[in-house]
Protein backbone atom coordinates (compact mmCIF):
# COMPACT_ATOMS: atom_id res chain seq x y z
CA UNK A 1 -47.14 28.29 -103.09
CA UNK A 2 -46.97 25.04 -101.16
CA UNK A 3 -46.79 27.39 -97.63
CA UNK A 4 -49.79 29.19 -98.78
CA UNK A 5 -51.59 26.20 -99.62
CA UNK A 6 -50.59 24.60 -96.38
CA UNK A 7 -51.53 27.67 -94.43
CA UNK A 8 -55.10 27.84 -95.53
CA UNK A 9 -55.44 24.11 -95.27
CA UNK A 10 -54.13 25.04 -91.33
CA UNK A 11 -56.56 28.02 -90.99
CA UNK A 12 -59.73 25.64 -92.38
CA UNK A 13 -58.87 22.79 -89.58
CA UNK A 14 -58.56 25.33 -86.99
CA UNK A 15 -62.10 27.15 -88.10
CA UNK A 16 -63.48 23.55 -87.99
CA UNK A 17 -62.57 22.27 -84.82
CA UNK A 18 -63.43 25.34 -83.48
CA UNK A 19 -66.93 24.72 -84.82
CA UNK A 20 -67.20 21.55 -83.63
CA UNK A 21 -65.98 22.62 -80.33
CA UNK A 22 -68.87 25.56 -79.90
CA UNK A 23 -71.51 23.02 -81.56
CA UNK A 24 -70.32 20.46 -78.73
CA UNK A 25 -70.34 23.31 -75.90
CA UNK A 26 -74.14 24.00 -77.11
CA UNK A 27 -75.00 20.00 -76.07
CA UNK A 28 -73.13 20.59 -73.27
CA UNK A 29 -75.17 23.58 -72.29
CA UNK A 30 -78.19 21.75 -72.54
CA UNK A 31 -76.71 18.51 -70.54
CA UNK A 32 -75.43 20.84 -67.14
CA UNK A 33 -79.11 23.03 -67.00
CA UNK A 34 -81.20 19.50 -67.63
CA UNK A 35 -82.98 20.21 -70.81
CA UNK A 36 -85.36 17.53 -72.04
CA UNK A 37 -87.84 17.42 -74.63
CA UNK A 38 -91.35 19.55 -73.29
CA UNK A 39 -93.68 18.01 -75.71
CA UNK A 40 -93.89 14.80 -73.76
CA UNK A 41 -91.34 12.13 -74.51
CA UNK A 42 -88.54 13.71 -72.34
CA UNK A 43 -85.66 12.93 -74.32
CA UNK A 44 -82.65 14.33 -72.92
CA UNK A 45 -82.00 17.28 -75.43
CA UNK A 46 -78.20 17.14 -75.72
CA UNK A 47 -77.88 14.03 -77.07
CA UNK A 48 -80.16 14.98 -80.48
CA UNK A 49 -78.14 18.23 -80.20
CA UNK A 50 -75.03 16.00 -81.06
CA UNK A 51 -76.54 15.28 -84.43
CA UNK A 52 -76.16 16.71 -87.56
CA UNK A 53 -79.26 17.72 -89.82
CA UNK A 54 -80.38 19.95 -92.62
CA UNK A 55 -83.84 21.37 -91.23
CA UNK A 56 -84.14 22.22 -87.54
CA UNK A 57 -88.23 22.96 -87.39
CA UNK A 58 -89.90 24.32 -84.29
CA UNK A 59 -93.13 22.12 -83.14
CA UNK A 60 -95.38 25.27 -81.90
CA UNK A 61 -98.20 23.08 -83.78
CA UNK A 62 -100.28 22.89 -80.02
CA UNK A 63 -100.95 19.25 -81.13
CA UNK A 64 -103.34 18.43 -78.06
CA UNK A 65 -106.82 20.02 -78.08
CA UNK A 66 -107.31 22.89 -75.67
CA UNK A 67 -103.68 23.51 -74.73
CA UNK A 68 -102.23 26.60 -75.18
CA UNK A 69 -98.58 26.80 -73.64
CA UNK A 70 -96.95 27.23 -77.43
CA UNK A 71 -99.12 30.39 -77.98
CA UNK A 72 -98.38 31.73 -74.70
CA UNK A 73 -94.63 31.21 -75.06
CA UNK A 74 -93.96 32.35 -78.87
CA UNK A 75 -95.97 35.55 -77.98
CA UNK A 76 -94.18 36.05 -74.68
CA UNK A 77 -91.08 34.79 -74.70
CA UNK A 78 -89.96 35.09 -79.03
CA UNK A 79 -86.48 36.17 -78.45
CA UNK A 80 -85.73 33.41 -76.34
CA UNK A 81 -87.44 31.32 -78.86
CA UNK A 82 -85.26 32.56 -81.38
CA UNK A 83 -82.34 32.37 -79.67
CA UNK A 84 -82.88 28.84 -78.95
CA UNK A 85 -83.37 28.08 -82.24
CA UNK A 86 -80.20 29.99 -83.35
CA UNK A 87 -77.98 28.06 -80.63
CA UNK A 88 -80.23 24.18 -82.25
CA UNK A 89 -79.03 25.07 -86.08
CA UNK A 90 -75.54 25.83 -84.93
CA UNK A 91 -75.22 22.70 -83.04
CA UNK A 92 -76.80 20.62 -85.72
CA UNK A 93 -75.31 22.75 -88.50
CA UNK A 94 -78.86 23.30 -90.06
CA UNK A 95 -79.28 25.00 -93.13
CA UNK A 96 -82.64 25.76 -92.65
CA UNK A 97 -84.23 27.34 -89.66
CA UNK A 98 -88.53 26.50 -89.51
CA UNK A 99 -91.57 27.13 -86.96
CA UNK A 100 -94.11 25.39 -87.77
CA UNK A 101 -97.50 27.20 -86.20
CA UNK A 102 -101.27 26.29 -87.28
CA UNK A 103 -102.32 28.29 -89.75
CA UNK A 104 -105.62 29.53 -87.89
CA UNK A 105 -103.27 31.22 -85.33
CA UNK A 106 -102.74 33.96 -87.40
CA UNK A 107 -101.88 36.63 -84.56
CA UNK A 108 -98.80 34.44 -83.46
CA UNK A 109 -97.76 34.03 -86.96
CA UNK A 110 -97.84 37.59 -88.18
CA UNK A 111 -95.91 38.52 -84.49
CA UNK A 112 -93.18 35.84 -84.96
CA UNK A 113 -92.77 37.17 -88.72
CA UNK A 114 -92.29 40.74 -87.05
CA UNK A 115 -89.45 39.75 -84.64
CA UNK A 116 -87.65 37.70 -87.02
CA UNK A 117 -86.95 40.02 -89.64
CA UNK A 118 -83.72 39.76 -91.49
CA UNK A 119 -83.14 36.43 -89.96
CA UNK A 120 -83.29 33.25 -92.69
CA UNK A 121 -86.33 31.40 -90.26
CA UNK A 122 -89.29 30.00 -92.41
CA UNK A 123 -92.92 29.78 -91.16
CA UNK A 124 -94.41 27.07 -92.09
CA UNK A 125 -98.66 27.02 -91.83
CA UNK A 126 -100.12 23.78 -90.85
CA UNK A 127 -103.56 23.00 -91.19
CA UNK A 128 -106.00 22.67 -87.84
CA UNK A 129 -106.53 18.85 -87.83
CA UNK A 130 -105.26 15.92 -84.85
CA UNK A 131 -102.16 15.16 -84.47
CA UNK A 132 -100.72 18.03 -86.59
CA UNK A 133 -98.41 18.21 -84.11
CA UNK A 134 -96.97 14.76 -84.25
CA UNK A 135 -93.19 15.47 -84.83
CA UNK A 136 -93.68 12.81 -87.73
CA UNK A 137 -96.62 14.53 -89.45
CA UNK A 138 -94.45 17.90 -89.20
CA UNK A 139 -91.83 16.28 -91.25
CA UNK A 140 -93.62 15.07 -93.56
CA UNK A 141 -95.53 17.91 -94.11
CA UNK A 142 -92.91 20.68 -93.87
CA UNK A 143 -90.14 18.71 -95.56
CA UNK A 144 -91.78 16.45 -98.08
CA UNK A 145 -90.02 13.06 -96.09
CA UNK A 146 -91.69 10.21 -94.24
CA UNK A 147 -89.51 9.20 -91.25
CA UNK A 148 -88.85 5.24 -91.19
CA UNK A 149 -90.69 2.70 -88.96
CA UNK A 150 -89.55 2.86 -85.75
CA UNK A 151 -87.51 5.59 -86.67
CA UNK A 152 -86.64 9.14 -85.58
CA UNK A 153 -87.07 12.57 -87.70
CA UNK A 154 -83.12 12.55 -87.12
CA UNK A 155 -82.79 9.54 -90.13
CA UNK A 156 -84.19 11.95 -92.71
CA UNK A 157 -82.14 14.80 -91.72
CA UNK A 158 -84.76 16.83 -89.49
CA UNK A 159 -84.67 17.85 -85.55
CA UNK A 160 -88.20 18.77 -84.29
CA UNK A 161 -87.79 20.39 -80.90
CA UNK A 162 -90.85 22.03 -78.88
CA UNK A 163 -91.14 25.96 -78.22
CA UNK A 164 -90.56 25.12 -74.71
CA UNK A 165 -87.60 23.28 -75.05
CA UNK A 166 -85.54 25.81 -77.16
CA UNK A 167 -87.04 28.85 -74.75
CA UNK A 168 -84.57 26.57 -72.33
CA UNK A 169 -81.97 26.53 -74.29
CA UNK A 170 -81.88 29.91 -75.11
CA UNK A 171 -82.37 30.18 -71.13
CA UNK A 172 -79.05 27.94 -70.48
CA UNK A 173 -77.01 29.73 -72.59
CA UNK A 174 -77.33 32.31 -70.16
CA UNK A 175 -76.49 30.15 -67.18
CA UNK A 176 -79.99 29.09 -66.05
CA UNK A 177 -81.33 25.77 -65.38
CA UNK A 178 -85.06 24.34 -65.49
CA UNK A 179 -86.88 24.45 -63.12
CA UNK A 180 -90.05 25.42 -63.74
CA UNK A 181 -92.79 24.40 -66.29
CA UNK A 182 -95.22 26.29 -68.98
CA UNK A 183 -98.74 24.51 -68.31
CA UNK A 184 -102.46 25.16 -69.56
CA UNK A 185 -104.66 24.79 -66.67
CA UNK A 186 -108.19 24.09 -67.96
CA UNK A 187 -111.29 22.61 -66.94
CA UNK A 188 -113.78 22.54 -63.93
CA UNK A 189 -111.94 25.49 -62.91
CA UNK A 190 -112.21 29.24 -61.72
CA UNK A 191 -110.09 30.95 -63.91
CA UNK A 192 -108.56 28.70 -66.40
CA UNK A 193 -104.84 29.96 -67.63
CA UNK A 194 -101.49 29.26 -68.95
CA UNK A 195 -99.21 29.24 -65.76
CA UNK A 196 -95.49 28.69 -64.86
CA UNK A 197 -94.95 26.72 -62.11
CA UNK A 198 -92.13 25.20 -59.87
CA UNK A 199 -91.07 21.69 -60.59
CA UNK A 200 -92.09 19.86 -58.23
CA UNK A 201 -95.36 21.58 -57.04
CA UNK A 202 -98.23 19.70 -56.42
CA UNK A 203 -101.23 19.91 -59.29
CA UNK A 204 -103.77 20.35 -56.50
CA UNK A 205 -102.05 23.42 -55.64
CA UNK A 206 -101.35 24.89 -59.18
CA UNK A 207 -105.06 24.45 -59.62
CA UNK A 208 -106.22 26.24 -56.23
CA UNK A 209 -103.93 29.06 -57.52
CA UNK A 210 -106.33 29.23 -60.85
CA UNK A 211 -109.75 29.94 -58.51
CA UNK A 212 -110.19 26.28 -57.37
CA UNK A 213 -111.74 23.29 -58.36
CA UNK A 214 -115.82 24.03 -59.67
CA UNK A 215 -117.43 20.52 -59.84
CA UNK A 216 -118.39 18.34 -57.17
CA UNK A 217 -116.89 14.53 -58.30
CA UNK A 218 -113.48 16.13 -59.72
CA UNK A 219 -111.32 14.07 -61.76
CA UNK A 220 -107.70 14.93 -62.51
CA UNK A 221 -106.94 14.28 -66.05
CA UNK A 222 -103.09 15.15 -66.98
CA UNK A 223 -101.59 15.97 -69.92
CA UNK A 224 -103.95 16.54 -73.07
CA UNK A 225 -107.16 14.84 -73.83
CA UNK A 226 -106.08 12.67 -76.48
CA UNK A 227 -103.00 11.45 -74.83
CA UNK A 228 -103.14 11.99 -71.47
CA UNK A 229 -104.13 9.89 -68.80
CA UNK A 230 -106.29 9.99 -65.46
CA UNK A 231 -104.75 10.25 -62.35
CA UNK A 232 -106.13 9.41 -58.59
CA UNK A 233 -104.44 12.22 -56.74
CA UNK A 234 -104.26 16.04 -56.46
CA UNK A 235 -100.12 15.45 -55.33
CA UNK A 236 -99.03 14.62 -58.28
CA UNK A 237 -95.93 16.67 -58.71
CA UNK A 238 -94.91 19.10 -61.69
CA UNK A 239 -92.64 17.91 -64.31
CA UNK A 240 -90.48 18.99 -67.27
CA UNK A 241 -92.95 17.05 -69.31
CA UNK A 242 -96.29 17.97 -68.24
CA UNK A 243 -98.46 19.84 -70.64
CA UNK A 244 -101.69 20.63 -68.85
CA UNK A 245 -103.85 19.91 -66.22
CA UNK A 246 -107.98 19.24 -66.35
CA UNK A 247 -110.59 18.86 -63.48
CA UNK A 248 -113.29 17.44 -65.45
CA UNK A 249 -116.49 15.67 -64.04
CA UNK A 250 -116.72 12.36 -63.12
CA UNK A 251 -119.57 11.96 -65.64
CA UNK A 252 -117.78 13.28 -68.33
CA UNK A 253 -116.99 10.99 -71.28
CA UNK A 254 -113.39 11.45 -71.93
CA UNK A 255 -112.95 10.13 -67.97
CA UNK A 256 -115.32 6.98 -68.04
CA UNK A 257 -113.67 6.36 -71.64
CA UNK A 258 -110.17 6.35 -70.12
CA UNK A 259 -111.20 4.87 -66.56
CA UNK A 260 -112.14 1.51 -68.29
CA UNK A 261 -109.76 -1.17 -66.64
CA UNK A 262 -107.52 -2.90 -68.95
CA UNK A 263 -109.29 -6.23 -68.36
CA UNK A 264 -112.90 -4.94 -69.38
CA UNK A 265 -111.21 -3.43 -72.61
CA UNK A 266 -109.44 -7.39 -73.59
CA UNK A 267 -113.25 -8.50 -72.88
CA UNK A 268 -114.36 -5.38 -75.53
CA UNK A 269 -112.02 -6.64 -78.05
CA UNK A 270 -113.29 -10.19 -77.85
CA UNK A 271 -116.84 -9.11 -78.26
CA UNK A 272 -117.56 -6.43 -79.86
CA UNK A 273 -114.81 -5.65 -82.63
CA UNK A 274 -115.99 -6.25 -86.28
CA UNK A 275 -112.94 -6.15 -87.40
CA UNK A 276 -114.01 -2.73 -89.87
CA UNK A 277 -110.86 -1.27 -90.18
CA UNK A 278 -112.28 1.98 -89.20
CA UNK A 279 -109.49 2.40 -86.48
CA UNK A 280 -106.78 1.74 -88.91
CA UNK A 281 -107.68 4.17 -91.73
CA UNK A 282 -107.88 6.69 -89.83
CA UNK A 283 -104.15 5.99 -87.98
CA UNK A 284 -102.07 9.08 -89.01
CA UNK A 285 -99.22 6.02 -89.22
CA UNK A 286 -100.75 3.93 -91.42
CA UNK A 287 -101.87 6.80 -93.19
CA UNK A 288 -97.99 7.46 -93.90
CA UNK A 289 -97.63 4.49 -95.37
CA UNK A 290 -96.30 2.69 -91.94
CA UNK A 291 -97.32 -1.41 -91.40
CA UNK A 292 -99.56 -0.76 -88.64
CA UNK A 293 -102.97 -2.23 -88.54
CA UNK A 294 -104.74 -1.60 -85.16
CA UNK A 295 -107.97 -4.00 -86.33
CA UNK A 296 -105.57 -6.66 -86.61
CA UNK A 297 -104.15 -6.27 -82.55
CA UNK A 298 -107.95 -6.89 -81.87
CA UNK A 299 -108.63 -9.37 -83.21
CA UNK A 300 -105.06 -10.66 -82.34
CA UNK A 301 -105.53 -10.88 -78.56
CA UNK A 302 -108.88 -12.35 -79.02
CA UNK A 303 -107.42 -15.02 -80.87
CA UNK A 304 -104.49 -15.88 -78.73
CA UNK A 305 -101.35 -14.75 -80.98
CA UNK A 306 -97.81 -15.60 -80.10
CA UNK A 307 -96.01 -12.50 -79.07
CA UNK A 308 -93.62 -12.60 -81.89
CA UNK A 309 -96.34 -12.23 -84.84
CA UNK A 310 -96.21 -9.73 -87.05
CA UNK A 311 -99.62 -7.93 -85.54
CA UNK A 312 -98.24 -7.66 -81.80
CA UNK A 313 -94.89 -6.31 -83.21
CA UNK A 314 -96.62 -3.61 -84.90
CA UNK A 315 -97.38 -2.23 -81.40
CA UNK A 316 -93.57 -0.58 -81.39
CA UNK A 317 -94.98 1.45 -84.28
CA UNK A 318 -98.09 3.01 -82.51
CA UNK A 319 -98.07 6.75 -81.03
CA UNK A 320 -100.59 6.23 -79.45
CA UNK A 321 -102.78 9.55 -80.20
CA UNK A 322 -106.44 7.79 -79.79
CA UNK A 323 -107.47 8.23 -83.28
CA UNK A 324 -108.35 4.59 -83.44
CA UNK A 325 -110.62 4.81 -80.25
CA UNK A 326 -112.08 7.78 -82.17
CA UNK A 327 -112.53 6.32 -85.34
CA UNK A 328 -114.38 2.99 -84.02
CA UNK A 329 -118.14 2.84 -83.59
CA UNK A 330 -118.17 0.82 -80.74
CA UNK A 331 -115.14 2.99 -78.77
CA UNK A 332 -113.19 0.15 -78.47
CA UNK A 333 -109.28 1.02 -77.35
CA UNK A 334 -106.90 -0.74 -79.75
CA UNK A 335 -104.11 2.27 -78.64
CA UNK A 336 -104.52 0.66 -74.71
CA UNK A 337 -104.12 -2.84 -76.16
CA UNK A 338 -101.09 -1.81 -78.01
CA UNK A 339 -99.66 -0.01 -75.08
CA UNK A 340 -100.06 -3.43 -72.98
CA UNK A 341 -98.66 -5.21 -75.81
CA UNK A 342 -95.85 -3.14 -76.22
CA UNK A 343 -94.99 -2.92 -72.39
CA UNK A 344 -94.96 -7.31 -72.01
CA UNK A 345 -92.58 -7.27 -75.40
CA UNK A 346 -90.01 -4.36 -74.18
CA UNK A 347 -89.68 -6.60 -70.59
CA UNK A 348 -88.78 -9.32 -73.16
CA UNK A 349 -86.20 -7.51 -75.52
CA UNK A 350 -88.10 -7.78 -78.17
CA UNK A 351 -87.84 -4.98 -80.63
CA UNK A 352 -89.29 -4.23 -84.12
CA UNK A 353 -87.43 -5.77 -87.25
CA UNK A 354 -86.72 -2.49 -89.23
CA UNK A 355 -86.74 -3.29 -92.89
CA UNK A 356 -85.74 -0.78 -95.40
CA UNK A 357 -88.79 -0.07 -98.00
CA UNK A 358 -89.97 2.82 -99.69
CA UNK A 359 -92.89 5.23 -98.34
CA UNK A 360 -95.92 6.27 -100.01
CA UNK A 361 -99.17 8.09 -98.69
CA UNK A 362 -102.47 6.65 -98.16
CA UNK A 363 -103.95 8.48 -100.94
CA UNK A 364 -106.65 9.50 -98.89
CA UNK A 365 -104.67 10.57 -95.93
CA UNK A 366 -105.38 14.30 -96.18
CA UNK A 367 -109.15 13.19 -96.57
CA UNK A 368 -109.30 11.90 -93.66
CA UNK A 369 -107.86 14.35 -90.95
CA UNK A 370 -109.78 15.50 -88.57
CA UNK A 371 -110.55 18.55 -87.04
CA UNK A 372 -109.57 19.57 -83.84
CA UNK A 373 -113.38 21.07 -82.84
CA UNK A 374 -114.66 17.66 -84.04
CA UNK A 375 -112.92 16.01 -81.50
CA UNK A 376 -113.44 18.66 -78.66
CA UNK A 377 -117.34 17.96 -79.44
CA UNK A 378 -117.00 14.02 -79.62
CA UNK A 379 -115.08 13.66 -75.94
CA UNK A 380 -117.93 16.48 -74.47
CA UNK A 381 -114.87 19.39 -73.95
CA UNK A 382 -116.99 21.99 -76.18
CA UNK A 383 -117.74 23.70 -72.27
CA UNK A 384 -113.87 24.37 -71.68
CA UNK A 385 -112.98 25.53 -75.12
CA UNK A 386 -112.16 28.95 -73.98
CA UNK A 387 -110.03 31.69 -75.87
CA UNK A 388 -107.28 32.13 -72.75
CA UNK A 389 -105.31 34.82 -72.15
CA UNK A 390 -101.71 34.99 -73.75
CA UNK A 391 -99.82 35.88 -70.86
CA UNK A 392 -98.14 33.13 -68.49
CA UNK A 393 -99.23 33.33 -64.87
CA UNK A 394 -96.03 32.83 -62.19
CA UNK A 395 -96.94 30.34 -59.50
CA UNK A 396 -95.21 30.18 -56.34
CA UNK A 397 -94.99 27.44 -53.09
CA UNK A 398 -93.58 26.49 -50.24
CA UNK A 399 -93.10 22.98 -50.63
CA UNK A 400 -91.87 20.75 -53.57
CA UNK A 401 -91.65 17.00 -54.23
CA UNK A 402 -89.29 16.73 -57.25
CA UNK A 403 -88.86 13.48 -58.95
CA UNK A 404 -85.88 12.48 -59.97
CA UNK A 405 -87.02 10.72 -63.19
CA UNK A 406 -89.04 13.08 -65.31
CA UNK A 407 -87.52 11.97 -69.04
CA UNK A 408 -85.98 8.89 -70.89
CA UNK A 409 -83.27 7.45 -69.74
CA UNK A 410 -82.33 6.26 -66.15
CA UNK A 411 -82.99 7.87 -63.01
CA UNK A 412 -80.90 10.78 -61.77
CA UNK A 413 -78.89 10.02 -58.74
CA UNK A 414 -79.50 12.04 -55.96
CA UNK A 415 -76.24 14.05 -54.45
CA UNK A 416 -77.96 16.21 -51.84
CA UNK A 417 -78.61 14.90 -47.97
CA UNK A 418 -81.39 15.50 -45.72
CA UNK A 419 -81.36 18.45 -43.55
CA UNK A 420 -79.09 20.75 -46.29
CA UNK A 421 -80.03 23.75 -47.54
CA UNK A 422 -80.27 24.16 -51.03
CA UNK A 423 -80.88 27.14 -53.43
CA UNK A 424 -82.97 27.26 -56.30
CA UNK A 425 -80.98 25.86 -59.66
CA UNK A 426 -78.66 23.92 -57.26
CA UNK A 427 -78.62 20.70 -58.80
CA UNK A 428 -80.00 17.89 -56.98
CA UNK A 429 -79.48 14.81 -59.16
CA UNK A 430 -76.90 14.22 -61.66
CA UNK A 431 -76.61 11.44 -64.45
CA UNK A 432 -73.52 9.22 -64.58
CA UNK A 433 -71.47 9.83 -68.06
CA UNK A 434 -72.03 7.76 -71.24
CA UNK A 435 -75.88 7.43 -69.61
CA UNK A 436 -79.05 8.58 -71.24
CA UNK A 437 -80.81 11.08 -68.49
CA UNK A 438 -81.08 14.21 -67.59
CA UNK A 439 -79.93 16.12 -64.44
CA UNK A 440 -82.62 17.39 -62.08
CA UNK A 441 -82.25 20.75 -60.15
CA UNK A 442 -83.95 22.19 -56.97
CA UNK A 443 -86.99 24.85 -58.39
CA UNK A 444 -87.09 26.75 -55.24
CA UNK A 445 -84.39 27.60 -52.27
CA UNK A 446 -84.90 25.85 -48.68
CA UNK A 447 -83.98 23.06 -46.76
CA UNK A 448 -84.20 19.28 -47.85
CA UNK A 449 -86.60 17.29 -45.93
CA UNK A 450 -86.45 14.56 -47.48
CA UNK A 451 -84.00 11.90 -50.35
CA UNK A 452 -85.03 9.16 -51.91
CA UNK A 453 -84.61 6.91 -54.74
CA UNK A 454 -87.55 8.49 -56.59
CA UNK A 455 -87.33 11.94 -55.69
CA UNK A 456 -86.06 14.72 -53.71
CA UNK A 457 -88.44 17.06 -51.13
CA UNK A 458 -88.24 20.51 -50.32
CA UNK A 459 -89.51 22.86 -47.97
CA UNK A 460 -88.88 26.60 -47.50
């Protein structure tokens, strides 16, 4: 009896290091093809691999307005989706399996309950409102849980990965690496479309190869509307993390709003705030019971607070998604205050004091979500709302300028020399062990012109 005992108790440690082996060989996957979060952050994807959770949900909530990579990808590219998610719940060792899709896209919901047939993966509706994709407001929604201040989905037993990410994951276990990004291309352009394109390609050229730029004045706004950010220059390059690309008018709102200098917007604050609180009820944080008051931050810099109050502190809590500069009646910017704020205290060290407290809703925080087409009429987008076709456009070029920082974490160090000849997937830059980063590989074959500290250039 004691040898049979002893033999099963053999057999279980064997079954379980061999588990823990494959769920470590999954991480490892995604650390040697470069994997990194696609919805925006960047963070390197095998380190939350390493964790263990109960609910691994899929973010294909197409938080920004006007994007449409998530559609694109769970209609064309589901069984890598799947597969992805398959290889995220064994690594975590997940119980339960979710996608979480709006509930208005009701042609990629009934398609992704048609492929995944006998397999134990939820769908979970969400409603159309700003940010429903917020990997926070997914949580809470889908699982019931409100994920601490300052905290990650990871402390409540959740890993939110984008559609993206897990199509490259599902890509990795079959021995490729990324190099190329899913990107909605929208705008003052000819023919606006979800494309695939080369890391490392230029935007100017990724938007000549969707019919050229329309307007005279063009502005190049990157990323999406609500979080994105103006940028001076048609170069800049492709990365993992880049959602979309819009050439919108000089004269259009959402530019002049975000063009503002940093200076003029400290003079706004000063002047004009009335200290409402308009901006803070309608902060999907605060709304989740989070100790974040963007009124207070304006009237905090007007009146000189030490960096160490309370009010600047609560910067490290903002996500910045604009819903304050949407909310207030004289578009004032408390999310660019708190990203100043936040930048001087992270030079400094300074970090927020977690405190452990218990959670409640705003009771009116449903109440007050707003709709997506509110927000494409307030920012003067209702032009470029266009239904866009589902299928993903391959880009090509000749030339790329790859950086070699494109996630959290420190730089990748270059390995390659000018004058070699690379191929595509050759790896480029690799991260030093027991470092947070994320390797970098070349996205198309030819020789290397050019090595720096801040990125790697090829041409075929």
């Amino acid at each position: 009896m004691l040898a049979f005992l002893a033999l099963v108790a053999y057999i279980c440690t064997t079954f379980k290091n061999f588990l823990m082996n494959s769920n470590r060989n999954i991480a490892e996957t995604a650390r040697q093809a470069g994997i990194v979060g696609a919805g925006g952050a960047g963070f390197p994807t095998h380190v939350k691999l390493q964790a263990n959770v109960e609910a691994v949900i899929v973010n294909g909530a197409e938080c920004e307005p006007l994007l449409a990579n998530d559609k694109a990808l769970m209609t064309n590219r589901t069984q890598d989706l799947l597969h992805g998610l398959e290889l995220a719940v064994k690594a975590t060792g997940a119980q339960r399996s979710i996608i979480a899709v709006k509930a208005k896209n009701k042609d990629v919901i009934n398609h992704l309950r048609s492929r995944t047939g006998s397999q134990a993966v939820e769908i979970f509706e969400l409603s159309d409102y700003y940010p429903a994709g917020d990997e926070q407001e997914i949580v809470r929604d889908a699982l019931g849980r409100t994920v601490p201040e300052a905290g990650l989905p990871l402390e409540v037993g959740a890993l939110v990965q984008n559609v993206e990410t897990l199509v490259n994951l599902a890509k990795a276990d079959e021995g490729e690496v990324v190099t190329k990004r899913v990107l909605t291309v929208v705008g003052e352009v000819g023919k606006p479309a979800v494309v695939e394109a080369p890391i490392g390609m230029s935007a100017g050229e990724v938007i000549e190869q969707c019919g050229g730029i329309t307007c005279d004045d063009p502005i190049l706004y990157i990323g999406g509307p609500m979080m994105g950010e103006v940028t001076p220059s048609l170069d800049q390059p492709i990365t993992k993390t880049l959602s979309g690309l819009f050439i919108l008018p000089k004269d259009n709102f959402l530019i002049q709003k975000r063009s503002i200098s940093m200076r003029h917007i400290l003079r706004q604050a000063q002047a004009a705030c009335t200290t409402c609180m308009q901006c803070t009820e309608a902060c999907p944080r605060y709304l989740l019971g989070h100790r974040i008051h963007p009124h207070k931050i304006m009237g905090a810099v007007s009146l000189g607070l030490t960096d160490q109050s309370d009010t600047f502190l609560e910067s490290f809590l903002c996500m910045f998604c604009g819903m304050c500069e949407y909310a207030c009646p004289m578009w004032l910017s408390p999310k660019r205050v708190y990203a100043e704020v936040r930048a001087e205290l992270s030079k400094k060290g300074s970090k927020y004091p977690r405190r452990e407290r218990d959670y409640r809703d705003h009771p009116m925080r449903e109440a007050r979500r707003i709709p997506v087409s509110r927000l494409i009429r307030r920012y003067g987008l209702t032009k470029y709302d266009r239904k866009l076709p589902v299928e993903i456009k391959p880009l090509e070029t000749q030339k790329v300028h790859i950086p070699l920082r494109q996630h959290l974490g420190i730089p990748a160090s270059p390995i390659v020399s000018e004058g070699e000849y690379v191929k595509a997937g050759q790896l480029l830059g690799e991260i030093p062990d027991e470092k947070l980063g994320a390797r970098i590989h070349a996205s198309i074959e030819g020789r290397v012109i050019q090595v720096g500290p801040e990125e790697v250039i090829i041409e075929r």
